[in-house]
N, C-alpha and C. Protein backbone atom coordinates (compact mmCIF):
# COMPACT_ATOMS: atom_id res chain seq x y z
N UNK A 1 -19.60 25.29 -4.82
CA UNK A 1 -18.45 25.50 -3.94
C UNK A 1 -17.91 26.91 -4.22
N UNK A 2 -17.89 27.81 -3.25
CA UNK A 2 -17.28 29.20 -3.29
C UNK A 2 -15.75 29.14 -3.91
N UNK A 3 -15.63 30.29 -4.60
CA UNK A 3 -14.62 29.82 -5.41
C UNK A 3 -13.35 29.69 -4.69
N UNK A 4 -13.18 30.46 -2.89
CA UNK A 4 -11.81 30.09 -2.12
C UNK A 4 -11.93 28.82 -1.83
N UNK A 5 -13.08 28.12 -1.71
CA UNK A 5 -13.30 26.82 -1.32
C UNK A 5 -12.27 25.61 -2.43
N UNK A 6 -13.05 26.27 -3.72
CA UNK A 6 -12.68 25.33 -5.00
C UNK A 6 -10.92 25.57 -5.20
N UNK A 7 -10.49 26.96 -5.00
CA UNK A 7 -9.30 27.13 -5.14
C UNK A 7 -8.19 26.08 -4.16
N UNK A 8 -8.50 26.50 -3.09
CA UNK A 8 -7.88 25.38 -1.50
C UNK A 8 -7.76 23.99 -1.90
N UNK A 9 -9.41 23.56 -2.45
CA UNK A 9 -9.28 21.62 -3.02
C UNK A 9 -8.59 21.75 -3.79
N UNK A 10 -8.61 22.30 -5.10
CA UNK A 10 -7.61 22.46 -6.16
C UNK A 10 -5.72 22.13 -5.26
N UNK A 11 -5.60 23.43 -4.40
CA UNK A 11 -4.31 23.29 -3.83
C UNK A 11 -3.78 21.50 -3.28
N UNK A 12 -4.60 21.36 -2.14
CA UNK A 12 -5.25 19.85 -1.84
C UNK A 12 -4.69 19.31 -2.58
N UNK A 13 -5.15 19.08 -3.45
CA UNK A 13 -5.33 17.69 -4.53
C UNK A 13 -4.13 17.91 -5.13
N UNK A 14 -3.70 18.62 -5.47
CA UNK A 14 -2.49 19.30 -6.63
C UNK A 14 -1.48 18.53 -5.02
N UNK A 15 -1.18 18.59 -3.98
CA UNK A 15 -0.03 18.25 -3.53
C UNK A 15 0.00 17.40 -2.53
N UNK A 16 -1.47 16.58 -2.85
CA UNK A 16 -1.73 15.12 -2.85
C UNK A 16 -1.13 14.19 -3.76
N UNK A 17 -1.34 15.00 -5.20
CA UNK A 17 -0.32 14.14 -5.97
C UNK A 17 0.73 14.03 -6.19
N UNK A 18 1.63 15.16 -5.66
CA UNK A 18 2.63 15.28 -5.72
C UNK A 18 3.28 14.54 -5.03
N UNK A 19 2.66 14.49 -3.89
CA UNK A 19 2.94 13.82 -2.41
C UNK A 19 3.01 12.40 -2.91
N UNK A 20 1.91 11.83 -3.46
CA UNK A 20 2.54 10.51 -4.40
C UNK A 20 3.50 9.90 -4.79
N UNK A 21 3.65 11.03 -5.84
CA UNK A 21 4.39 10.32 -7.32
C UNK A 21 5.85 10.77 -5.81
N UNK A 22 6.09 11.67 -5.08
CA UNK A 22 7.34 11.46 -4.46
C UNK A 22 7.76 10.30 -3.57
N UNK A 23 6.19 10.01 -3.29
CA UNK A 23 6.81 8.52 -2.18
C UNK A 23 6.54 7.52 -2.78
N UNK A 24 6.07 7.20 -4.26
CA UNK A 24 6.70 6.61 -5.16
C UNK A 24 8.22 6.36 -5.57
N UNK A 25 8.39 7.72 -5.41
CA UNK A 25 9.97 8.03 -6.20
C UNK A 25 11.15 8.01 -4.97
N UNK A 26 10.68 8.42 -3.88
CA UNK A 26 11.72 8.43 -3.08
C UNK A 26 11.98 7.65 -2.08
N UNK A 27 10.14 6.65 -1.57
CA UNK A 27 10.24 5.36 -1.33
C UNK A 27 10.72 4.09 -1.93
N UNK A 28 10.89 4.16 -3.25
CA UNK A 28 11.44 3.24 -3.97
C UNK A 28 13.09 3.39 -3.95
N UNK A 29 13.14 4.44 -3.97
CA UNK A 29 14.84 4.71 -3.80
C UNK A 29 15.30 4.16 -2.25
N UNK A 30 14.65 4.29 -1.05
CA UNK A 30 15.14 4.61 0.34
C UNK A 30 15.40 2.39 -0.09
N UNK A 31 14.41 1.31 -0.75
CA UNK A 31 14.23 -0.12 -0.33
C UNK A 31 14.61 -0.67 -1.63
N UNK A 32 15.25 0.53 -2.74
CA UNK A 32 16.06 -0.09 -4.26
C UNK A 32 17.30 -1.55 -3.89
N UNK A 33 18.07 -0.95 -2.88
CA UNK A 33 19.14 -2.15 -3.03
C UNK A 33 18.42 -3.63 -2.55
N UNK A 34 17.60 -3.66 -2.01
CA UNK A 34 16.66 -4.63 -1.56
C UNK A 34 15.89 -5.44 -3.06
N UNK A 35 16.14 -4.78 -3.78
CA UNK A 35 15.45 -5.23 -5.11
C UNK A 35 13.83 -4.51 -4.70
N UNK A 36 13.64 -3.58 -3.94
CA UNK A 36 11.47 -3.55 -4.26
C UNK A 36 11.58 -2.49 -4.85
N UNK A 37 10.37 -2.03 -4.75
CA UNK A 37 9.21 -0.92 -5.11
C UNK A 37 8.49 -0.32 -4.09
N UNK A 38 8.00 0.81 -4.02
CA UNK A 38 6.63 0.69 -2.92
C UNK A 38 6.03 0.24 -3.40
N UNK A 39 5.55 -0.18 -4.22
CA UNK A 39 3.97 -1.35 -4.34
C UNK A 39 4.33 -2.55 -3.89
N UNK A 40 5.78 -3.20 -4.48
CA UNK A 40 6.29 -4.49 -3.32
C UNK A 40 6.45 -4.28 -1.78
N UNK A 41 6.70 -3.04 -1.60
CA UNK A 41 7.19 -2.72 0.05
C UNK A 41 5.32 -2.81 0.48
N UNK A 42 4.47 -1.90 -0.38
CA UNK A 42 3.01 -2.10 0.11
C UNK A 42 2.60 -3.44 0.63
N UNK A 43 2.74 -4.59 -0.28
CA UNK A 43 2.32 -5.67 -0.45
C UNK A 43 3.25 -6.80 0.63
N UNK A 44 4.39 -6.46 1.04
CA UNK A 44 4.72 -7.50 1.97
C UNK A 44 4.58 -7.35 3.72
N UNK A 45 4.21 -5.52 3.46
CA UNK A 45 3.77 -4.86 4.81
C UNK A 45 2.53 -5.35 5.28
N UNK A 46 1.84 -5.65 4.18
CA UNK A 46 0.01 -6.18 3.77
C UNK A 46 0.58 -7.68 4.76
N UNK A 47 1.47 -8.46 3.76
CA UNK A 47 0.98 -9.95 3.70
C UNK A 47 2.20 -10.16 5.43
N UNK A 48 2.72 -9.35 6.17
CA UNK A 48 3.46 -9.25 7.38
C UNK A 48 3.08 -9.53 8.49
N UNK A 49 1.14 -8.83 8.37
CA UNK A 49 0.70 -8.49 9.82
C UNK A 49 0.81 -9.76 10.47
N UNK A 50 0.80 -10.01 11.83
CA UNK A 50 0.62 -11.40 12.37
C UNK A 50 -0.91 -11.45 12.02
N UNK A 51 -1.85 -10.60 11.75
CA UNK A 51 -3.54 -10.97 11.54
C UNK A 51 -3.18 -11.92 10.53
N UNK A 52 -2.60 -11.57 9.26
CA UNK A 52 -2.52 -12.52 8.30
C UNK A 52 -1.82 -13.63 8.54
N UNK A 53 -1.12 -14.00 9.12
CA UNK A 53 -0.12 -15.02 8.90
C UNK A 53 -0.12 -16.41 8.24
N UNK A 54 -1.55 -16.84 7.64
CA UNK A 54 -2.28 -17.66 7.05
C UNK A 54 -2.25 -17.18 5.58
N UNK A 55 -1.80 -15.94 5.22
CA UNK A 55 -2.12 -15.06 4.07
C UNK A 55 -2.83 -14.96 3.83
N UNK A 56 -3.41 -13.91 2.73
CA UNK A 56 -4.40 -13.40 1.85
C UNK A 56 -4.69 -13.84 0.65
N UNK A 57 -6.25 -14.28 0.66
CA UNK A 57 -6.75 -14.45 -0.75
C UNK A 57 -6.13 -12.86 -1.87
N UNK A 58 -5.91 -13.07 -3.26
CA UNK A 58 -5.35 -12.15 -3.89
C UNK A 58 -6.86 -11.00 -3.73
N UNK A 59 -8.08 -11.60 -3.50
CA UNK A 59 -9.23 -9.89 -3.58
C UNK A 59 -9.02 -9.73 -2.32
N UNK A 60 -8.68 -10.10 -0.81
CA UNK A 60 -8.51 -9.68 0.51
C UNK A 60 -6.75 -8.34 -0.09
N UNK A 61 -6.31 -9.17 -0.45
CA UNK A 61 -4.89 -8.38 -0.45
C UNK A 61 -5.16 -6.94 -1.50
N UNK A 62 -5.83 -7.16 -2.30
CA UNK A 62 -6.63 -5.93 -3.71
C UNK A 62 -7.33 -5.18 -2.64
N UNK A 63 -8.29 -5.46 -1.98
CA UNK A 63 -9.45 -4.91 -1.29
C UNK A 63 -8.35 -3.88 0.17
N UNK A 64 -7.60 -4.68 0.66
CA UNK A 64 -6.88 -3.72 1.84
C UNK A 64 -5.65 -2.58 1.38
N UNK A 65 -5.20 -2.79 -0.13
CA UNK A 65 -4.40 -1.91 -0.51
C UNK A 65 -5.36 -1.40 -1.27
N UNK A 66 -7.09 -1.46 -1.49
CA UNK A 66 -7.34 -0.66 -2.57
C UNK A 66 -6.90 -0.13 -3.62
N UNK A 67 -6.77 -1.78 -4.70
CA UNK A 67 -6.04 -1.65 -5.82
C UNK A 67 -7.04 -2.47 -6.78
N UNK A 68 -7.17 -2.35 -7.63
CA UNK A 68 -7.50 -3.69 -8.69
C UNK A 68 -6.63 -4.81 -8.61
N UNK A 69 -7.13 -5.99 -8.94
CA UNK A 69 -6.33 -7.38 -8.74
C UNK A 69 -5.76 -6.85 -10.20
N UNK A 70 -6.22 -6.55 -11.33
CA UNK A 70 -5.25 -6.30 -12.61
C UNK A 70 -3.73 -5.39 -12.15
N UNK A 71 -3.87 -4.70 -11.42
CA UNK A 71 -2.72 -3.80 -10.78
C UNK A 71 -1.75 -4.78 -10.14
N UNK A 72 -2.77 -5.54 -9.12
CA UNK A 72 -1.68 -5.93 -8.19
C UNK A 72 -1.29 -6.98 -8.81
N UNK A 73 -1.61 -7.78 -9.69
CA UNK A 73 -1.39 -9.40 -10.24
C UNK A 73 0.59 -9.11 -11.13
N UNK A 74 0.77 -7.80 -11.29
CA UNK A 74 2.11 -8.21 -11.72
C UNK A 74 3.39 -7.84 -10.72
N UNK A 75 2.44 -6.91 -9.49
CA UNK A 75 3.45 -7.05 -8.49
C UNK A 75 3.56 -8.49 -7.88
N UNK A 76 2.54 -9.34 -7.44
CA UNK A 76 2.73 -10.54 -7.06
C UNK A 76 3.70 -10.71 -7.73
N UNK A 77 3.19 -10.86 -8.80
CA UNK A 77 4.08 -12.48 -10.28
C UNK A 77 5.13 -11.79 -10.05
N UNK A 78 5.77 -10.57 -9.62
CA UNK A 78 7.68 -9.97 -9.52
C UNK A 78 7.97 -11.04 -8.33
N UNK A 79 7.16 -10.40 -7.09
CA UNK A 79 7.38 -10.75 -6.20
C UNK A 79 7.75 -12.59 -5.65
N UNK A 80 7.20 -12.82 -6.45
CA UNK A 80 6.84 -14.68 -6.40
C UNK A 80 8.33 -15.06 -7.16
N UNK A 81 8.18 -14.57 -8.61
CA UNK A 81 9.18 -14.88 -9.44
C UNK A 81 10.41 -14.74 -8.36
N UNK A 82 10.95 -13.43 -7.63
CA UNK A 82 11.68 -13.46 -6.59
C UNK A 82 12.18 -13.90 -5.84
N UNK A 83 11.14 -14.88 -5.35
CA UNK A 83 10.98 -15.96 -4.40
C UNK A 83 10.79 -15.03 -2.74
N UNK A 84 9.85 -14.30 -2.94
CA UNK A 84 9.71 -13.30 -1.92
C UNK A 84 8.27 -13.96 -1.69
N UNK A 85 7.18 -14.07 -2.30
CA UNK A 85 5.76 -14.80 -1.86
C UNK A 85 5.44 -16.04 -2.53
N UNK A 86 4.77 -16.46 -2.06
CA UNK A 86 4.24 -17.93 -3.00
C UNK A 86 2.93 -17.94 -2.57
N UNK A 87 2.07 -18.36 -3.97
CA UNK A 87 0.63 -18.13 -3.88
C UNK A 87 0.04 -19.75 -3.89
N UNK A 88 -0.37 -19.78 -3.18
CA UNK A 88 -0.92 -21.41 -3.06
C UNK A 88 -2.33 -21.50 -3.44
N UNK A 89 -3.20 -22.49 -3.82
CA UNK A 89 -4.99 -22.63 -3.67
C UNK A 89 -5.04 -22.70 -2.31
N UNK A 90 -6.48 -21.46 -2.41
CA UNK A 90 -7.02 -21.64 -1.01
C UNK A 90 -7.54 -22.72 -0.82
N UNK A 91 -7.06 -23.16 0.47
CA UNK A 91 -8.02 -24.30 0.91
C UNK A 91 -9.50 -24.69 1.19
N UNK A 92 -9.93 -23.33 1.97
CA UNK A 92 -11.43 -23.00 1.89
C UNK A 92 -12.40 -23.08 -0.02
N UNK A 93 -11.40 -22.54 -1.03
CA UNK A 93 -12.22 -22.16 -1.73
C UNK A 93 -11.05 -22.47 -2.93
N UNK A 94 -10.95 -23.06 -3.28
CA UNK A 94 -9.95 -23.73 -4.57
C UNK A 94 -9.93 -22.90 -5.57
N UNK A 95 -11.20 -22.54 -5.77
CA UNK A 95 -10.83 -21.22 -7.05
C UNK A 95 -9.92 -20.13 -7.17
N UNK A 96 -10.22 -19.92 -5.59
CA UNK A 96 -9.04 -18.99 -5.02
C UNK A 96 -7.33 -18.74 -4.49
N UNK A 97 -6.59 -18.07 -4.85
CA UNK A 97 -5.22 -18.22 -4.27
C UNK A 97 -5.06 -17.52 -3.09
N UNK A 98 -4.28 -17.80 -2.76
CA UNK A 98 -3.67 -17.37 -0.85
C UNK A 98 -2.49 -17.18 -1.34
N UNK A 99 -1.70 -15.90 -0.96
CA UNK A 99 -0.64 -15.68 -1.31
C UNK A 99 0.21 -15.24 0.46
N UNK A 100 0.95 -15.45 0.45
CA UNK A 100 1.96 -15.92 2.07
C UNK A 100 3.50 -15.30 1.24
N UNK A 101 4.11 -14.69 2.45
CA UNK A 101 5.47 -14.76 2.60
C UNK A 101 6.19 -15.90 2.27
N UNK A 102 7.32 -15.95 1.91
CA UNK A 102 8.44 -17.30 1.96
C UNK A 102 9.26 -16.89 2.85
N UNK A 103 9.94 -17.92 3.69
CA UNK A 103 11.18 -17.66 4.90
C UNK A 103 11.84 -16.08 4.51
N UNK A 104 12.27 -16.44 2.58
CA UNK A 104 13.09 -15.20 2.40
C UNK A 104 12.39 -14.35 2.35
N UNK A 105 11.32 -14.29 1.80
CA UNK A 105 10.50 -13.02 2.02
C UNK A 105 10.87 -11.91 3.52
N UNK A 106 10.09 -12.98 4.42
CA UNK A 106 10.27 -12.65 5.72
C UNK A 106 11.43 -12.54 6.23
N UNK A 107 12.94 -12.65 6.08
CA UNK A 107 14.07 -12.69 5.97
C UNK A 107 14.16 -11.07 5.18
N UNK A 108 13.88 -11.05 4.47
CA UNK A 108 14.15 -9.71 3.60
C UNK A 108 13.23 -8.49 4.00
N UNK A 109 11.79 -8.58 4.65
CA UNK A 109 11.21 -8.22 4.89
C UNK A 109 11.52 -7.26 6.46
N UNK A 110 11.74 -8.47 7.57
CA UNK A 110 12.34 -7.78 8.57
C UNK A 110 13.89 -7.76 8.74
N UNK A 111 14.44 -7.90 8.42
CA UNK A 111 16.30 -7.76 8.62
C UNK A 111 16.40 -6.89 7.62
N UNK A 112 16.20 -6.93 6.19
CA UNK A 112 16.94 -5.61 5.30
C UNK A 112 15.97 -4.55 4.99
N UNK A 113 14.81 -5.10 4.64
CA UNK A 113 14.31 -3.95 4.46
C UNK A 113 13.92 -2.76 5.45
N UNK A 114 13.44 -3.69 6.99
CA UNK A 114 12.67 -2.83 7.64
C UNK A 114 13.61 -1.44 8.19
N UNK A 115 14.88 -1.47 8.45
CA UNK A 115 15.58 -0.45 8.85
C UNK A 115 15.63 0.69 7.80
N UNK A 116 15.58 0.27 6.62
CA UNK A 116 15.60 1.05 5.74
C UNK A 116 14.53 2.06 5.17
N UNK A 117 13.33 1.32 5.78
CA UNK A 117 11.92 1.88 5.74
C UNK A 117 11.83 2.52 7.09
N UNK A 118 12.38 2.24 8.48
CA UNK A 118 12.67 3.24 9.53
C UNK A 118 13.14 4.38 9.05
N UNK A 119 14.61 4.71 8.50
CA UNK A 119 15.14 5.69 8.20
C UNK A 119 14.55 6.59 7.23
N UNK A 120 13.81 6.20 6.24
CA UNK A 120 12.63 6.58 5.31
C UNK A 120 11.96 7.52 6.41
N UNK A 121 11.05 7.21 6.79
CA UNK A 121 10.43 7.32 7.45
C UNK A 121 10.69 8.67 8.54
N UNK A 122 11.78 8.26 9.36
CA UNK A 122 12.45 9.37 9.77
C UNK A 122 12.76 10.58 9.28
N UNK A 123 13.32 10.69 7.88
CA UNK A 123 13.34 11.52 7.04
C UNK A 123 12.47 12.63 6.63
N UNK A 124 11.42 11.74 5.76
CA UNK A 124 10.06 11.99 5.60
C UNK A 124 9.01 12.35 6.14
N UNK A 125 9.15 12.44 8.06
CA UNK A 125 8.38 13.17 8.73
C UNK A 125 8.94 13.65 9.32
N UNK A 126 10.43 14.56 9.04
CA UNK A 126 11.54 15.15 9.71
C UNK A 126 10.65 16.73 10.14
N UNK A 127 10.67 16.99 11.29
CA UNK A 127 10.18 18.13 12.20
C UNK A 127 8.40 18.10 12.28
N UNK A 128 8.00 16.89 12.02
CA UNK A 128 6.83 16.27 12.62
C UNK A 128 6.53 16.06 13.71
N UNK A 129 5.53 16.48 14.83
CA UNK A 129 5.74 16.17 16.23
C UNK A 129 4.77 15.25 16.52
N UNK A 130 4.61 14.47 17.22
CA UNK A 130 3.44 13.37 17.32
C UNK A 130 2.12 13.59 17.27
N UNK A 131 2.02 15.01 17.39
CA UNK A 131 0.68 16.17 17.37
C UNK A 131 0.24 16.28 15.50
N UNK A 132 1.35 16.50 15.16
CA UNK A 132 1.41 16.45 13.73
C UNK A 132 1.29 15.36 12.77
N UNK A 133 1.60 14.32 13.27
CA UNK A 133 1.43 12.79 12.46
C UNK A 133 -0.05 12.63 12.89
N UNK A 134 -0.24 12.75 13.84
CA UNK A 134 -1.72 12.06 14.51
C UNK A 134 -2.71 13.06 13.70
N UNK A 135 -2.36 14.25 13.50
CA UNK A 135 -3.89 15.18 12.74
C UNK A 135 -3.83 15.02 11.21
N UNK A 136 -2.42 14.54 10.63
CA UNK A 136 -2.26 14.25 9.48
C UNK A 136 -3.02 12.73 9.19
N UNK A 137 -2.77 11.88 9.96
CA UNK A 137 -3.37 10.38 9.77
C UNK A 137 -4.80 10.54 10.08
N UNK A 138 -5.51 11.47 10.82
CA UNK A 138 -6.75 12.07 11.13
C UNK A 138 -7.35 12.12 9.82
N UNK A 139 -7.14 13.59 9.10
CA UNK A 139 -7.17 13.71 7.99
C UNK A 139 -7.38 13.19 6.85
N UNK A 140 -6.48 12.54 6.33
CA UNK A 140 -5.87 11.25 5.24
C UNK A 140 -7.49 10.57 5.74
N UNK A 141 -7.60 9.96 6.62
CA UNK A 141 -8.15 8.57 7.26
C UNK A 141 -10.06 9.38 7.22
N UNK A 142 -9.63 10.85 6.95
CA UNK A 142 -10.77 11.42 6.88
C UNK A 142 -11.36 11.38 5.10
N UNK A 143 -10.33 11.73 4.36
CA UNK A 143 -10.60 12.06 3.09
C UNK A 143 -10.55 10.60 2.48
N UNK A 144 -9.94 8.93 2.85
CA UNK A 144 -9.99 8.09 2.30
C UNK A 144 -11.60 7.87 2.61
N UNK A 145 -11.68 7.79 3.94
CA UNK A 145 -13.53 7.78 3.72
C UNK A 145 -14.44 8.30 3.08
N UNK A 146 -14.15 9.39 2.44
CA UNK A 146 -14.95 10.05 1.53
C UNK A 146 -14.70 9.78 0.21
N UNK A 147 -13.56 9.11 -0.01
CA UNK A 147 -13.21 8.23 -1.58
C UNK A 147 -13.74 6.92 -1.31
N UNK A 148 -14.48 6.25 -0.23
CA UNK A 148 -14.58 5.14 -0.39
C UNK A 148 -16.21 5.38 -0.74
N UNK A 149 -17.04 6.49 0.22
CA UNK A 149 -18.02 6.36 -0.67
C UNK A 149 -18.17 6.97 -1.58
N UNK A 150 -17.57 7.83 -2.47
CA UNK A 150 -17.49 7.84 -3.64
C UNK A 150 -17.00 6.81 -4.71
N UNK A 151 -16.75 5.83 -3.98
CA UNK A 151 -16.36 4.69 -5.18
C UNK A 151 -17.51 4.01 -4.82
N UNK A 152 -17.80 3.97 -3.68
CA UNK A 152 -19.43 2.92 -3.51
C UNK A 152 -20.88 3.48 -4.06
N UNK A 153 -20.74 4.62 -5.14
CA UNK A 153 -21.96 4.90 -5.33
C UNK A 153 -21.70 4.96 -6.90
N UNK A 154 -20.73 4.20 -7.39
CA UNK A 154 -20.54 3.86 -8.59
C UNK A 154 -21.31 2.98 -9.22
N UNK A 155 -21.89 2.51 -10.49
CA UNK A 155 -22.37 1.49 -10.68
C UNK A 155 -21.57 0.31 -10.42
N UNK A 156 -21.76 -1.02 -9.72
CA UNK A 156 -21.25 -2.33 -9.76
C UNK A 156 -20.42 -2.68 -11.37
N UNK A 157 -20.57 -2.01 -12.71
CA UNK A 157 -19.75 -2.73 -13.45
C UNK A 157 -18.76 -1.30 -13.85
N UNK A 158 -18.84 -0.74 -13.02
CA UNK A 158 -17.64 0.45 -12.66
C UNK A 158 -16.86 0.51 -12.03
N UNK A 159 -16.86 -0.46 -10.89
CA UNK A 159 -15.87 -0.78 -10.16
C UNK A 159 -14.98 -1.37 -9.89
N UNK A 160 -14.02 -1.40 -9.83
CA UNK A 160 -12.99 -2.69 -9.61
C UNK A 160 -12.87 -3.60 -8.52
């Protein structure tokens, strides 16, 4: 890689992470009085869609946030403890859990939180024009594909 090339990824990556740890830090602040996190705000946006409404086995819910189940297993157990999800045996497959919204979940989910994740939002792509979100989600949606096969050419006991 030419070294303006290597310099640019370097830039890239350097405020990729930054870009993170802030919507870590400042998404968690915008849905704090709510009691979450973004990894809870991740996870009830996950378990929301009407596709799910049956919920997610815990590796369907790992596999669409691309997380390890070791990661996500203590946001559940907050979340549950909460009384925000409840994880039941799957029915198909008993070994497995299905984890679903509770009324309050969904209660908390769309009435308090979601306005608050609007205004987020608003914020956070303040002088964004729809030209600009769409080449940014382009992008992103470009470079997660290229982390996915770079995680798929890992050995099988390398992967999570």
């Amino acid at each position: 890689m030419p070294a303006a090339s290597l310099d640019m990824a370097n830039r890239i990556f350097f405020r990729l992470y930054q870009c993170a740890n802030m919507l870590h830090k400042t998404g968690s602040r915008a849905v704090e009085t709510e009691g979450l996190t973004t990894q809870q705000w991740a996870v009830m946006g996950a378990l929301s869609r009407p596709t799910v409404a049956q919920g997610m086995s815990v590796g369907e819910l790992a596999r669409y946030l691309m997380v390890s189940r070791q990661n996500l297993s203590g946001v559940l157990a907050r979340l549950e403890r909460d009384g925000r999800l409840k994880s039941l045996p799957d029915p198909q497959d008993r070994r497995s859990r299905r984890v679903t919204l509770t009324p309050a979940g969904v209660r908390l989910w769309q009435t308090d939180a979601q306005p608050k994740i609007q205004a987020y939002y608003e914020q956070a792509l303040d002088g964004f024009s729809m030209d600009d979100m769409t080449h940014a989600l382009h992008y992103l949606l470009r470079m997660l594909e290229n982390f996915k096969t770079l995680e798929a050419a890992r050995p099988d006991d390398e992967q999570e």
